[in-house]
PDB file of N, CA and C in Angstrom:
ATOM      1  N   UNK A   1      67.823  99.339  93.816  1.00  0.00           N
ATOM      2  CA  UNK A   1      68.843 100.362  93.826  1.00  0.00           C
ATOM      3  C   UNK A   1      69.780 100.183  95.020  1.00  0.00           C
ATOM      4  N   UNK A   2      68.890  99.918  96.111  1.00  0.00           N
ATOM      5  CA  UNK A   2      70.055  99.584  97.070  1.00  0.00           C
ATOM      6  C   UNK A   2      70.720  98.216  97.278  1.00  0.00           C
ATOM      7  N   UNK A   3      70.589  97.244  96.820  1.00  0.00           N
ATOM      8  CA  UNK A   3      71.101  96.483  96.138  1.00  0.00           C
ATOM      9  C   UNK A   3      72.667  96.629  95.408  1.00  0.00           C
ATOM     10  N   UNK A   4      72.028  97.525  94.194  1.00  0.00           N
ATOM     11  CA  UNK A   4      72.802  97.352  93.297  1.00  0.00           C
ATOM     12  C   UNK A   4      74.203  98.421  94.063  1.00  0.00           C
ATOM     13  N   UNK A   5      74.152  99.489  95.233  1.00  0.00           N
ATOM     14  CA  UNK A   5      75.024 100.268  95.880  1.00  0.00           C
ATOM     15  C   UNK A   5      75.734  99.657  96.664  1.00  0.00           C
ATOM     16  N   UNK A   6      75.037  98.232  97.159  1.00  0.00           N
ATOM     17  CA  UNK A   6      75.589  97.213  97.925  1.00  0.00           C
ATOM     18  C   UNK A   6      76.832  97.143  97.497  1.00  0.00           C
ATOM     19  N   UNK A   7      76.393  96.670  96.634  1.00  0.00           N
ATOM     20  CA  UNK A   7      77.173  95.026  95.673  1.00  0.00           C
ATOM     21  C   UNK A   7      78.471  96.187  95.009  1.00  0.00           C
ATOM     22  N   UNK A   8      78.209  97.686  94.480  1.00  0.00           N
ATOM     23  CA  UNK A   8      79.043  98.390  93.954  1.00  0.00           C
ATOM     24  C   UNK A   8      80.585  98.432  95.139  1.00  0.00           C
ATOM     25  N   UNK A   9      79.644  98.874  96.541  1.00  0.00           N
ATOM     26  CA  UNK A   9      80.563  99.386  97.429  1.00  0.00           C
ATOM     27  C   UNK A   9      81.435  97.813  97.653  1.00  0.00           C
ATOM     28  N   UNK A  10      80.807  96.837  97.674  1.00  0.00           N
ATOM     29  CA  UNK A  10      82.063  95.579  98.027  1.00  0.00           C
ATOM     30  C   UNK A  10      82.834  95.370  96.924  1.00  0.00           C
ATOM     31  N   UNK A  11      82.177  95.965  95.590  1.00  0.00           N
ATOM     32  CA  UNK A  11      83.551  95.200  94.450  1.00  0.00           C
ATOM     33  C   UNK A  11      84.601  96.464  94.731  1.00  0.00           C
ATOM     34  N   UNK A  12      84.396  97.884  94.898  1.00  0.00           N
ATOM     35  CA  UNK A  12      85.386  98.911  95.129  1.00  0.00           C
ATOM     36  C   UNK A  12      86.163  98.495  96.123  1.00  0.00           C
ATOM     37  N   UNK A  13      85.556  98.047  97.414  1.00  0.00           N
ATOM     38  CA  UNK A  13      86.429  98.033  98.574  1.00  0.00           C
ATOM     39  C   UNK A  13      87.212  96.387  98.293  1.00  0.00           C
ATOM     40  N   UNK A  14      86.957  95.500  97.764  1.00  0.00           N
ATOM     41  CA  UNK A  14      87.783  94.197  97.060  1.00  0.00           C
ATOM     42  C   UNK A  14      89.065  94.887  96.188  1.00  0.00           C
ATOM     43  N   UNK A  15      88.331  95.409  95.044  1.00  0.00           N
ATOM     44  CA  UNK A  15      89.595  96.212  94.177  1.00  0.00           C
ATOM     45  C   UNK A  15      90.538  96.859  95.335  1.00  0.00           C
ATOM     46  N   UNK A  16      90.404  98.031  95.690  1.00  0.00           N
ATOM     47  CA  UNK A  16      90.901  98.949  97.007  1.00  0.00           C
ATOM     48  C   UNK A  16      91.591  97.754  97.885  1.00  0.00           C
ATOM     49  N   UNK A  17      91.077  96.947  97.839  1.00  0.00           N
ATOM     50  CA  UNK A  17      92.183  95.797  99.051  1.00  0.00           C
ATOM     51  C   UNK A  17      93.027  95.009  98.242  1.00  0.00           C
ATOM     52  N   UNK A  18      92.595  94.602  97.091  1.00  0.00           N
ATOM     53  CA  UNK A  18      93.731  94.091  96.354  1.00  0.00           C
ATOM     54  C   UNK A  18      94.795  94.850  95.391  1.00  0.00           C
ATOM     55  N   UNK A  19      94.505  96.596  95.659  1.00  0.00           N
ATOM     56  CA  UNK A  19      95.697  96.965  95.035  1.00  0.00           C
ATOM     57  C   UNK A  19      96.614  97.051  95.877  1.00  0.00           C
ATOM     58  N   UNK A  20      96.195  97.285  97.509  1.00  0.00           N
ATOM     59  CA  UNK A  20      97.377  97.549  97.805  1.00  0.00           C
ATOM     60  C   UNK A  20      97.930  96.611  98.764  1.00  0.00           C
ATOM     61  N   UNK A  21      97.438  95.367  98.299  1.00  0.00           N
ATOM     62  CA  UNK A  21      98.212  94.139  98.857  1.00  0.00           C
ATOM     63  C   UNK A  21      99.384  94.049  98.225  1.00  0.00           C
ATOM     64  N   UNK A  22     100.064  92.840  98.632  1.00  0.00           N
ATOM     65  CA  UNK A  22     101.149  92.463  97.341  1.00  0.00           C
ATOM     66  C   UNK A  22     101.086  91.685  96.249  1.00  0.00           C
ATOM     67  N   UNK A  23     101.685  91.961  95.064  1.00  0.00           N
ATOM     68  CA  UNK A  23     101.238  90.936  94.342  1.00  0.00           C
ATOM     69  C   UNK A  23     101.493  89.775  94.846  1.00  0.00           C
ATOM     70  N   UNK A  24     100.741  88.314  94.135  1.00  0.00           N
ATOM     71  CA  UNK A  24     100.681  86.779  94.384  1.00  0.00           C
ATOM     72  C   UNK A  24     102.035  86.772  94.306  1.00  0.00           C
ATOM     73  N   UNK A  25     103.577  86.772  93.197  1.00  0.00           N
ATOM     74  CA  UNK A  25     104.631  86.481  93.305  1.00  0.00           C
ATOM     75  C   UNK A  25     105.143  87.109  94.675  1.00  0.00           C
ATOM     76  N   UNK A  26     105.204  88.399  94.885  1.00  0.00           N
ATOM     77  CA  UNK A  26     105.436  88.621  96.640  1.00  0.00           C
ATOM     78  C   UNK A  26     105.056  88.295  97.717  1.00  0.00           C
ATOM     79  N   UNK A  27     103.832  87.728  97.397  1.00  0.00           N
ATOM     80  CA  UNK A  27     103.759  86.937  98.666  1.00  0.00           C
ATOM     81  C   UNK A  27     103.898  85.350  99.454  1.00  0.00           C
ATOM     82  N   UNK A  28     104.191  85.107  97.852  1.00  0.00           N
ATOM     83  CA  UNK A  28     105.101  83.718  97.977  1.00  0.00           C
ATOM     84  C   UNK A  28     106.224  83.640  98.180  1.00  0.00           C
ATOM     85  N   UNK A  29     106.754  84.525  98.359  1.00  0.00           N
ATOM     86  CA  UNK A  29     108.283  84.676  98.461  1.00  0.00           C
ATOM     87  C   UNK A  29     108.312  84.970  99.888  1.00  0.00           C
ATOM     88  N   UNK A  30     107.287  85.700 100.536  1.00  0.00           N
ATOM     89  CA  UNK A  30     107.578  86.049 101.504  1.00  0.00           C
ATOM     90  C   UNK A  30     106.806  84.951 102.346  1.00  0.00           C
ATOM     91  N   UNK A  31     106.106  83.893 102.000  1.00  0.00           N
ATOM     92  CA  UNK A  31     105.986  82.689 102.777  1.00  0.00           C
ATOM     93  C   UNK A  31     106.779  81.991 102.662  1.00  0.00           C
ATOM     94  N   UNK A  32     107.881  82.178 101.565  1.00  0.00           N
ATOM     95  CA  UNK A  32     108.609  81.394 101.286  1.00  0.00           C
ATOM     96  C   UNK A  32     108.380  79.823 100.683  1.00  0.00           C
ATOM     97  N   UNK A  33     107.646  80.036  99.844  1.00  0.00           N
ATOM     98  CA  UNK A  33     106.872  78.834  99.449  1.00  0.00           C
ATOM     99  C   UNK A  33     107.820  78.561  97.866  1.00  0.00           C
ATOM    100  N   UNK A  34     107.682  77.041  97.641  1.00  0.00           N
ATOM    101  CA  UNK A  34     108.195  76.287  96.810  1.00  0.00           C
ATOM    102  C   UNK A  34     107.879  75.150  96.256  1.00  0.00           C
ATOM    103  N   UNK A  35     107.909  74.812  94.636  1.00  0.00           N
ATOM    104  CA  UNK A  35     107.387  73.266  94.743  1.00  0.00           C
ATOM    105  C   UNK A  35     105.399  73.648  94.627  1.00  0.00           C
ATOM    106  N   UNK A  36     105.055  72.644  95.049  1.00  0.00           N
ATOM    107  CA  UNK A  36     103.604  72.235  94.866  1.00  0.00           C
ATOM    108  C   UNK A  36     102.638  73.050  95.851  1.00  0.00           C
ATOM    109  N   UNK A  37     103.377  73.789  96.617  1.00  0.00           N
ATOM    110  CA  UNK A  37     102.580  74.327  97.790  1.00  0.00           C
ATOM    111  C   UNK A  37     102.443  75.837  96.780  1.00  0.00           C
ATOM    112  N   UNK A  38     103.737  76.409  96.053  1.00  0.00           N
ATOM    113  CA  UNK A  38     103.689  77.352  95.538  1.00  0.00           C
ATOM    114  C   UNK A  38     102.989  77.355  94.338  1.00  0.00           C
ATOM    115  N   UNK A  39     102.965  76.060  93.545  1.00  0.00           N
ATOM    116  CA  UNK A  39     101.901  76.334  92.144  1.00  0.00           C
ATOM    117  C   UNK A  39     100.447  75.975  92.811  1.00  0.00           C
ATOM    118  N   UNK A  40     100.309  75.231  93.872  1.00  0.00           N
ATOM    119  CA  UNK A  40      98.369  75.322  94.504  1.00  0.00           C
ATOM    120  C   UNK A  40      98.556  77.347  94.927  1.00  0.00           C
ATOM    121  N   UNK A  41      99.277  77.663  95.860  1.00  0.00           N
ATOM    122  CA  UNK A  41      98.879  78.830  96.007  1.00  0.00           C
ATOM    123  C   UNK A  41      99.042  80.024  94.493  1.00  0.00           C
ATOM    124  N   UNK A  42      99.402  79.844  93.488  1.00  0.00           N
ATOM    125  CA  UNK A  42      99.856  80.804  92.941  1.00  0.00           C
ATOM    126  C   UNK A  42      98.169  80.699  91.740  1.00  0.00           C
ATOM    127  N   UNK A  43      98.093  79.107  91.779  1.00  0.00           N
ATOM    128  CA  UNK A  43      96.598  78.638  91.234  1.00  0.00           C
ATOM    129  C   UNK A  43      95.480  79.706  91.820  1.00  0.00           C
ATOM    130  N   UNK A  44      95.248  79.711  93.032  1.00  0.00           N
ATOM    131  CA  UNK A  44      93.889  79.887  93.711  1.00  0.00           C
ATOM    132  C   UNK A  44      94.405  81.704  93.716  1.00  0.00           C
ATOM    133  N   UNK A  45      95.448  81.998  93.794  1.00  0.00           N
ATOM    134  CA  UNK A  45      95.887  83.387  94.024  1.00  0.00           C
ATOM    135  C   UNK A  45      95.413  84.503  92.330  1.00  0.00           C
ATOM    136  N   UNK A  46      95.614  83.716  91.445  1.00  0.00           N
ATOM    137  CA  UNK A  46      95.155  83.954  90.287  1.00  0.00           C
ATOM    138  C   UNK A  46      93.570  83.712  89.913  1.00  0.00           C
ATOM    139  N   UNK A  47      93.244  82.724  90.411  1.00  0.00           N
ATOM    140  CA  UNK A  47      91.601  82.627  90.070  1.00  0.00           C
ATOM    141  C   UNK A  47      90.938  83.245  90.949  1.00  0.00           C
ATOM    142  N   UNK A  48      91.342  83.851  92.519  1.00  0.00           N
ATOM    143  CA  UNK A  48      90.984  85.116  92.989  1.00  0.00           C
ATOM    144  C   UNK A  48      91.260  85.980  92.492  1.00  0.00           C
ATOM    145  N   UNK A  49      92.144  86.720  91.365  1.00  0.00           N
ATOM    146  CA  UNK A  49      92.226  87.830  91.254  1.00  0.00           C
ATOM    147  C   UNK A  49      91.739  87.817  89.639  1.00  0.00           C
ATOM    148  N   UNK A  50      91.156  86.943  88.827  1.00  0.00           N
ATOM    149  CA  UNK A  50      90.118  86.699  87.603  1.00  0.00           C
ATOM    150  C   UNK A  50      88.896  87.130  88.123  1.00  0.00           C
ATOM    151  N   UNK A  51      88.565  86.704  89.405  1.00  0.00           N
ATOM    152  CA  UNK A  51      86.882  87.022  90.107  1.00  0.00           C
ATOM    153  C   UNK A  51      87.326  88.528  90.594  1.00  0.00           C
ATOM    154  N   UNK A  52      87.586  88.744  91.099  1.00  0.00           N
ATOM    155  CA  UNK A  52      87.872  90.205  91.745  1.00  0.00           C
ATOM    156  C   UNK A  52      87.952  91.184  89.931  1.00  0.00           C
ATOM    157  N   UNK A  53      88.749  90.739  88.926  1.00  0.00           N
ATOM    158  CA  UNK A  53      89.004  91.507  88.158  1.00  0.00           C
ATOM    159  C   UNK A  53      87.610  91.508  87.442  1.00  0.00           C
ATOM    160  N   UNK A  54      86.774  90.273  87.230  1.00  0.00           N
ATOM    161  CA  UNK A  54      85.765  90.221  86.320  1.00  0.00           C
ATOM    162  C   UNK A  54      84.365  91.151  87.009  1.00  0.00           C
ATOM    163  N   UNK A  55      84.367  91.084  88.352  1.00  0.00           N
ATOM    164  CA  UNK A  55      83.492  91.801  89.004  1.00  0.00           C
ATOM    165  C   UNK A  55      83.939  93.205  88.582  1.00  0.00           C
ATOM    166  N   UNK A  56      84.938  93.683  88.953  1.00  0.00           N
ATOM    167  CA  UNK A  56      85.760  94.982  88.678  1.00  0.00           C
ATOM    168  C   UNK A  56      84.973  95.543  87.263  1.00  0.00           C
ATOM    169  N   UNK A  57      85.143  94.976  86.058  1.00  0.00           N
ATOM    170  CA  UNK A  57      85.040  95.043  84.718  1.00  0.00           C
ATOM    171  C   UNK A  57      83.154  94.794  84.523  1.00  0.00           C
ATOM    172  N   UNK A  58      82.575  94.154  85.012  1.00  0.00           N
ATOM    173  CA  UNK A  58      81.552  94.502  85.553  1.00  0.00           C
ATOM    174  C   UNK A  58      80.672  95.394  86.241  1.00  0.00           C
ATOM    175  N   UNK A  59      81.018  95.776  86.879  1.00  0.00           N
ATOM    176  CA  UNK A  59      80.939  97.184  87.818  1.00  0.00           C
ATOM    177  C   UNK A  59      81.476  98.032  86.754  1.00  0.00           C
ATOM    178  N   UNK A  60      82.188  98.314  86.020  1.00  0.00           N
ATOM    179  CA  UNK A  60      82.217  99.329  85.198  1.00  0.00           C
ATOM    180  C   UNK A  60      81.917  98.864  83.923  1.00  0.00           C
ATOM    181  N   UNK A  61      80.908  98.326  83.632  1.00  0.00           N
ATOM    182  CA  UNK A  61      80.243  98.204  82.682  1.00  0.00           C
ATOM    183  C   UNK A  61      81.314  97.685  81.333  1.00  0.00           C
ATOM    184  N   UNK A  62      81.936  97.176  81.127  1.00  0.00           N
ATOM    185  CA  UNK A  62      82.943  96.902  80.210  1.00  0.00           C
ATOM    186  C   UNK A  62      82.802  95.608  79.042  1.00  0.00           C
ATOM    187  N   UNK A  63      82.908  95.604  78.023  1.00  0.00           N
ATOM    188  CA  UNK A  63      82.537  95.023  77.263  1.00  0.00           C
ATOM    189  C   UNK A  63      83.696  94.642  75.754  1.00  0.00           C
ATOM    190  N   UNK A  64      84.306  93.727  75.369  1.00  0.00           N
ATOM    191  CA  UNK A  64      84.678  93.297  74.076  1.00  0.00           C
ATOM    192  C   UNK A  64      86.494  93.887  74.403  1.00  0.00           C
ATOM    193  N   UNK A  65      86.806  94.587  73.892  1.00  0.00           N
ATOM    194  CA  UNK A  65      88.494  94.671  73.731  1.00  0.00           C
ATOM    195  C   UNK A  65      88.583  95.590  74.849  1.00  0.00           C
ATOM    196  N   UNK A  66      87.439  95.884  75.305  1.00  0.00           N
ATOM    197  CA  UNK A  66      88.102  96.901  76.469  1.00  0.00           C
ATOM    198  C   UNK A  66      87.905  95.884  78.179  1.00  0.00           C
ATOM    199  N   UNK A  67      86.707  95.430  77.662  1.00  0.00           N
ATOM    200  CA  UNK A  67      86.986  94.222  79.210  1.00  0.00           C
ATOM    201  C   UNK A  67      88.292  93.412  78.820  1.00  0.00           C
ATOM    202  N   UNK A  68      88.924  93.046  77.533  1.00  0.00           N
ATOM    203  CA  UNK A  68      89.727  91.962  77.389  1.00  0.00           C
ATOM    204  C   UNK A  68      91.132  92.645  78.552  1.00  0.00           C
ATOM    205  N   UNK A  69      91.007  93.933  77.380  1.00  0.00           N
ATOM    206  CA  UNK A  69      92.437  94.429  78.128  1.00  0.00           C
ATOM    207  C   UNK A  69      92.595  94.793  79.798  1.00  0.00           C
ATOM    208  N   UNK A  70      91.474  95.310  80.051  1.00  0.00           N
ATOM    209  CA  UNK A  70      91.030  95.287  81.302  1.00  0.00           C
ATOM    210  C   UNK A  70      91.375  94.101  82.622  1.00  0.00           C
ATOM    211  N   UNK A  71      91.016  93.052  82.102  1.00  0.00           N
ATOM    212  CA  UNK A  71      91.146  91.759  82.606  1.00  0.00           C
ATOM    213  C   UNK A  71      92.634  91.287  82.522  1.00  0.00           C
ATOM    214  N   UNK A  72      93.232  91.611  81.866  1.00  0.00           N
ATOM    215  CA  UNK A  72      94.816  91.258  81.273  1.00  0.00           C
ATOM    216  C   UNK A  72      95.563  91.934  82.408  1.00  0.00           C
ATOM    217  N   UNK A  73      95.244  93.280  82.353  1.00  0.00           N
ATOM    218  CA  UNK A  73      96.067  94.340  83.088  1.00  0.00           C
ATOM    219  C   UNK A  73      95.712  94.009  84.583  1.00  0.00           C
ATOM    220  N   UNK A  74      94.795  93.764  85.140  1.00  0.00           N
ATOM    221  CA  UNK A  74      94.289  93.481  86.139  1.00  0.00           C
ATOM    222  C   UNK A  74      94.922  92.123  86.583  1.00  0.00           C
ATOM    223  N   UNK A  75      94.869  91.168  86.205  1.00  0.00           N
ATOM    224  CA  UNK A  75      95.124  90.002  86.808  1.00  0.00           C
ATOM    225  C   UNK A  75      96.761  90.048  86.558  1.00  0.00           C
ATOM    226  N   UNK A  76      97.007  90.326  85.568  1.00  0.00           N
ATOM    227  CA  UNK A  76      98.774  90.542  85.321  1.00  0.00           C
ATOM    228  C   UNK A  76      99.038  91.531  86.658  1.00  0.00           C
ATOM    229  N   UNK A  77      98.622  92.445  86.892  1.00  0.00           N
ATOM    230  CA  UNK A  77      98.698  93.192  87.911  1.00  0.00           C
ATOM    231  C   UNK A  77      98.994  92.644  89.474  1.00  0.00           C
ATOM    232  N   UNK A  78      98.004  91.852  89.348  1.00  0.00           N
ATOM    233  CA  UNK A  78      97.509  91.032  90.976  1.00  0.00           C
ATOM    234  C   UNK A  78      98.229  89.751  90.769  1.00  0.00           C
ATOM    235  N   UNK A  79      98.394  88.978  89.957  1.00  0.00           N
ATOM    236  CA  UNK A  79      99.598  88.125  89.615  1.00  0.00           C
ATOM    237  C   UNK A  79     101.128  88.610  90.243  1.00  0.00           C
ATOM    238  N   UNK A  80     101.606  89.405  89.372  1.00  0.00           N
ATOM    239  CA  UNK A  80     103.001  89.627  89.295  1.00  0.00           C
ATOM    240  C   UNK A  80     104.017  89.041  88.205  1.00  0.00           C
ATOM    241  N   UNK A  81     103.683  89.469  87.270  1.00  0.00           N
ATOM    242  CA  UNK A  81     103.925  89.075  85.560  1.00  0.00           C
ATOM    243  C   UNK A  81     105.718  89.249  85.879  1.00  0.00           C
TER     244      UNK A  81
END
C-alpha cells in the first residue's frame, strides 16, 4: 500500500509539472532550435510526454477508447499540436 501511494504521488506531481511547463513546440522556439537539433529534441520531448501520459492513464486506471483518447489529448497537449 505504501508503495503503491509512492508511485501515485510521483505520477501526480510529473503530470502537475508537465502541465504547467510549456509545451515541446514552445520550448523550442524559445531555445531557438532548428534543423536536427530540433527534430532529436522534439523526438525525446514526445516520448517523454507518451511515458508521463501512459503512467498518467495508468494511475487512473484507464482502459480501451478511453486510455486511447486519453493518451491523444495528453501527448497532443504536451507536444503542441
Amino acid at each position: 500500500m505504501r508503495t503503491f501511494l509512492l508511485a501515485l504521488a510521483f505520477v501526480l506531481s510529473s503530470v502537475a509539472a508537465q502541465a504547467q511547463s510549456p509545451n515541446c513546440k514552445a520550448q523550442a522556439a524559445d531555445k531557438k532550435l532548428a534543423g536536427a537539433a530540433m527534430t532529436s529534441f522534439m523526438k525525446k520531448c514526445e516520448s517523454d510526454a507518451k511515458k508521463s501520459c501512459d503512467a498518467d492513464a495508468k494511475a487512473k486506471k484507464l482502459a480501451g477508447a478511453a486510455k486511447n483518447s486519453h493518451m491523444k489529448k495528453c501527448v497532443d497537449d504536451a507536444v503542441g499540436t
